[in-house]
N, C-alpha and C. Protein backbone atom coordinates (compact mmCIF):
# COMPACT_ATOMS: atom_id res chain seq x y z
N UNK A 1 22.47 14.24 2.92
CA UNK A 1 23.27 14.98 1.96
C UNK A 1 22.74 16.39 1.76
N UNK A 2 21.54 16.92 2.59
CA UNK A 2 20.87 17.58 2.26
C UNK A 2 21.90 19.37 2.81
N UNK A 3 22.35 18.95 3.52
CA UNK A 3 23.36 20.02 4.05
C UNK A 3 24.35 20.56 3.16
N UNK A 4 24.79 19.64 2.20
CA UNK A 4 25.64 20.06 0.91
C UNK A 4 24.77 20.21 0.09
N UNK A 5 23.52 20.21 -0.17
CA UNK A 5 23.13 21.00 -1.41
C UNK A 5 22.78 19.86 -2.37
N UNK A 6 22.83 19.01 -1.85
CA UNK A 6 22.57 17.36 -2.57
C UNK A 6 21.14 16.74 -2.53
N UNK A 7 20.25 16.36 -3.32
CA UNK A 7 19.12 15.80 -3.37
C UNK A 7 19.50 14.38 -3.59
N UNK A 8 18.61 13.83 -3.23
CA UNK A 8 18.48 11.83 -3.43
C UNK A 8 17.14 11.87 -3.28
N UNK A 9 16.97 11.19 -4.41
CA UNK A 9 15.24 10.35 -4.86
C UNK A 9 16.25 9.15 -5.85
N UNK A 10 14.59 8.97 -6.03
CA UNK A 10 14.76 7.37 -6.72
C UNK A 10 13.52 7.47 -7.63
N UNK A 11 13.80 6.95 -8.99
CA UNK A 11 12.44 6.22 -9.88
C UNK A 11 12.45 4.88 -9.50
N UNK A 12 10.99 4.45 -9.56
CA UNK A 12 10.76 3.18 -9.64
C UNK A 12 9.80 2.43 -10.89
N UNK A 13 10.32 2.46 -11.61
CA UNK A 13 9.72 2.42 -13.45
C UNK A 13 9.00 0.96 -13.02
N UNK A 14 7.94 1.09 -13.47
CA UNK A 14 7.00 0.05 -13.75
C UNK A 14 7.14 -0.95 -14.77
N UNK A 15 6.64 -1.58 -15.48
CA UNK A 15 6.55 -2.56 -16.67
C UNK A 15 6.89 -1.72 -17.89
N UNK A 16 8.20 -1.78 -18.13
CA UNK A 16 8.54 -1.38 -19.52
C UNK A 16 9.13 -2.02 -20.43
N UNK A 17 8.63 -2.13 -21.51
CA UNK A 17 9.42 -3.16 -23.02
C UNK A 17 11.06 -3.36 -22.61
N UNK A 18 11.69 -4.17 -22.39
CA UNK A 18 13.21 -4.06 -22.11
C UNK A 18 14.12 -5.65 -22.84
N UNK A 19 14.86 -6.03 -22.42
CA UNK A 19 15.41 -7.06 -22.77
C UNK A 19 15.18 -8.09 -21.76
N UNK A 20 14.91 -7.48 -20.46
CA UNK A 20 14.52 -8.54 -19.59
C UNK A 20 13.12 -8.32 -19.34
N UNK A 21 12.38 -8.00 -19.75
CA UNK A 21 11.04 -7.86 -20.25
C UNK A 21 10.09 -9.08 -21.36
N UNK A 22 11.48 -9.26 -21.92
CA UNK A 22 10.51 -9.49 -23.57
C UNK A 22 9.78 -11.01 -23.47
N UNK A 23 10.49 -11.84 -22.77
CA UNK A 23 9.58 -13.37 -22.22
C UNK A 23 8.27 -12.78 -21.95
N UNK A 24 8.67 -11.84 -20.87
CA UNK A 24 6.79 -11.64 -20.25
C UNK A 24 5.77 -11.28 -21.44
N UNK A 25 6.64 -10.23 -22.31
CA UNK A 25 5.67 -9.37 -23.67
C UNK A 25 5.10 -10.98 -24.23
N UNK A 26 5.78 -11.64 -24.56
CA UNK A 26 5.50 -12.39 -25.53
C UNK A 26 4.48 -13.58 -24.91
N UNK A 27 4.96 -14.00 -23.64
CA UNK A 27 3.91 -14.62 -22.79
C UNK A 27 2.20 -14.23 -22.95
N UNK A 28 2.69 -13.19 -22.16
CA UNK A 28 0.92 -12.72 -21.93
C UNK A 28 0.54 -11.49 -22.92
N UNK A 29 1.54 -10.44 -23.05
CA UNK A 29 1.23 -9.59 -24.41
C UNK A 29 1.39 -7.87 -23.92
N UNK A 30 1.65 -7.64 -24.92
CA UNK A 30 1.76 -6.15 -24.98
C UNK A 30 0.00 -5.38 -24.39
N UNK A 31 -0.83 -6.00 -25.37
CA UNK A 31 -1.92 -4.98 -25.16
C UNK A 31 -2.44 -5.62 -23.49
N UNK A 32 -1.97 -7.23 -23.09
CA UNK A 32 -2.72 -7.63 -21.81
C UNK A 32 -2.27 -6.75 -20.72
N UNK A 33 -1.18 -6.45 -20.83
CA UNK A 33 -0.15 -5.84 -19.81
C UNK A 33 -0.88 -4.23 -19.51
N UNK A 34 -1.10 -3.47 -20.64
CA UNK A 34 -1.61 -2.42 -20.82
C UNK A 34 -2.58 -2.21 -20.43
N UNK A 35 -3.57 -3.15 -20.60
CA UNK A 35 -5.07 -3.02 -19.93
C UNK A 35 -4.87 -3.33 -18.54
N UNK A 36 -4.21 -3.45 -17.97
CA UNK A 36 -4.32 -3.42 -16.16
C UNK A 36 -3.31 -1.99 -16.14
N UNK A 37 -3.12 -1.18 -16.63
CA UNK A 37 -2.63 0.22 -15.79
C UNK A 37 -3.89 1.25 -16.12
N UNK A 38 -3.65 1.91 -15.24
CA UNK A 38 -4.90 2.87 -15.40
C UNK A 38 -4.63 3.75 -16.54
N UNK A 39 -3.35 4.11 -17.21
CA UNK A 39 -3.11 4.64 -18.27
C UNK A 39 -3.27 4.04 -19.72
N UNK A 40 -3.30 2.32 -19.46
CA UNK A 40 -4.12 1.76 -20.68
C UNK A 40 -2.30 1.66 -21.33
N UNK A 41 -1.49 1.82 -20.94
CA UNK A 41 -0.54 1.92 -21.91
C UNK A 41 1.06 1.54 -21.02
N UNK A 42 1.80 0.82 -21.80
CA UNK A 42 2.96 0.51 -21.17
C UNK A 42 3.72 1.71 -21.14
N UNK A 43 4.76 1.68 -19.94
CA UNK A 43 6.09 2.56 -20.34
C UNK A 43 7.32 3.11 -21.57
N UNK A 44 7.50 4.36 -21.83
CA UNK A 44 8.06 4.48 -23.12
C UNK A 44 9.68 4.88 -22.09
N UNK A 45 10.51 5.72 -23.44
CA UNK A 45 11.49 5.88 -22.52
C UNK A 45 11.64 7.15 -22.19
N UNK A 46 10.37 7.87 -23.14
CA UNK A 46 10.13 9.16 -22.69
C UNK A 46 9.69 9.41 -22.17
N UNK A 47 9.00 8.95 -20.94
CA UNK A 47 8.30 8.99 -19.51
C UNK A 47 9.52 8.66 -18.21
N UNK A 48 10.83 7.82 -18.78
CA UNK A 48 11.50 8.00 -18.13
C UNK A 48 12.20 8.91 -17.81
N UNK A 49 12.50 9.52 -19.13
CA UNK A 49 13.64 11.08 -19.18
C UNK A 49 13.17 11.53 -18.84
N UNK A 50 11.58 12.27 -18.68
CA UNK A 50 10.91 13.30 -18.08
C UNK A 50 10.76 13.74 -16.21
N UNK A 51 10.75 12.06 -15.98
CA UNK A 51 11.05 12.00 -14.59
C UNK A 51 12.80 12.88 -14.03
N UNK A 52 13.22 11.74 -14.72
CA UNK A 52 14.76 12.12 -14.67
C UNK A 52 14.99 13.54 -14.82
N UNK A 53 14.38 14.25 -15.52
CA UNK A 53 14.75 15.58 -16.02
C UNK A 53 14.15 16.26 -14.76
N UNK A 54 13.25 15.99 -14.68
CA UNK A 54 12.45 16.87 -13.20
C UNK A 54 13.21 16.85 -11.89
N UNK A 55 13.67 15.64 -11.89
CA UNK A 55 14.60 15.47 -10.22
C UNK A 55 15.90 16.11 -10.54
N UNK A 56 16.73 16.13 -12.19
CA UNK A 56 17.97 16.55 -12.74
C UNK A 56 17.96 18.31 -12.46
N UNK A 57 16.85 18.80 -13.05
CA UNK A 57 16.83 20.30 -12.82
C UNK A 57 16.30 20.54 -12.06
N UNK A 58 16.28 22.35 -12.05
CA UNK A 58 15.96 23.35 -11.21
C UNK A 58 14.28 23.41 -10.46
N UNK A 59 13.79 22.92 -11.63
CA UNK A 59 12.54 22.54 -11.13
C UNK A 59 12.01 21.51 -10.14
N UNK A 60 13.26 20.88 -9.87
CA UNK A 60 13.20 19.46 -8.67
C UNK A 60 14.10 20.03 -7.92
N UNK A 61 14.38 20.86 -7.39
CA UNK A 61 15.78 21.30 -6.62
C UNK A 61 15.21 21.73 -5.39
N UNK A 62 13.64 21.60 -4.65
CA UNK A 62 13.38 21.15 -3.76
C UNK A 62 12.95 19.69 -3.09
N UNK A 63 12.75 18.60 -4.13
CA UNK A 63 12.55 17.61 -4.26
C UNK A 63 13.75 16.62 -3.16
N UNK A 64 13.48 15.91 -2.59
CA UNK A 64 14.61 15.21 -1.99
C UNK A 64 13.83 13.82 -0.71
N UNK A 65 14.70 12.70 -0.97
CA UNK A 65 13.82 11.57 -0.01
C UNK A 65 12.69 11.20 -0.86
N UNK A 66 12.71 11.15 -2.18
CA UNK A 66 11.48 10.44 -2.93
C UNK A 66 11.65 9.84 -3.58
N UNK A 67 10.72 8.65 -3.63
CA UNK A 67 10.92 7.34 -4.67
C UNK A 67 9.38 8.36 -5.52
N UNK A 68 9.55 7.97 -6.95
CA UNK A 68 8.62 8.34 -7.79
C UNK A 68 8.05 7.25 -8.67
N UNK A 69 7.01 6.58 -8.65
CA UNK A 69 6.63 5.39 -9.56
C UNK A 69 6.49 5.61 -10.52
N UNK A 70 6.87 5.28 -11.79
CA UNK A 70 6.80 6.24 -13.05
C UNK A 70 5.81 4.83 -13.82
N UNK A 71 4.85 4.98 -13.20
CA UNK A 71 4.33 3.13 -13.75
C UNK A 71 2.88 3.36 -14.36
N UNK A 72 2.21 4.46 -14.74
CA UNK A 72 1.13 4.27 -15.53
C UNK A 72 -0.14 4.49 -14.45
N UNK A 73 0.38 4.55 -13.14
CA UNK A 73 -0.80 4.12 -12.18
C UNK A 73 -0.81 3.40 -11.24
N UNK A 74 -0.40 1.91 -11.91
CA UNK A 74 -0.43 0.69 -11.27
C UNK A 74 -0.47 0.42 -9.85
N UNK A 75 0.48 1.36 -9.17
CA UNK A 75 0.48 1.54 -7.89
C UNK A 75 0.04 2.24 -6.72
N UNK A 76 -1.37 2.76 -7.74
CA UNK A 76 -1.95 3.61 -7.17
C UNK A 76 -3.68 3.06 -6.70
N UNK A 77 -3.71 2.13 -7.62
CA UNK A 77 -5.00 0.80 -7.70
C UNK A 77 -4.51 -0.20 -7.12
């Protein structure tokens, strides 16, 4: 798509509080979950918009062919 002026990426959001989430929260836990990312901390939804916003604007408008893990780390350990 890159010939029209079109970018394609992808997020790939890690463990975030959700509705299909909440068995696991309650299973093993909010803070257990947290202590295995290197950020110590689950996903908000303002780590999502920020992604989003970066690939959305001008500032990502060389960006293109990328998946971005928006996961705390996790996939980097």
């Amino acid at each position: 798509m890159g010939p029209y002026g079109i970018t394609v990426n992808a997020l790939a959001p890690g463990f975030f509080p959700s509705k299909m989430t909440q068995g696991v929260l309650r299973e093993v836990g909010a803070e257990t979950l947290a202590r295995r990312a290197p950020l110590q901390r689950l996903g908000d939804e303002q780590d999502l918009k920020g992604a989003v916003a970066l690939f959305a604007s001008d500032a990502g408008k060389h960006i293109s062919g990328q998946i971005l893990a928006v996961d705390g780390g996790v996939t980097a350990v």
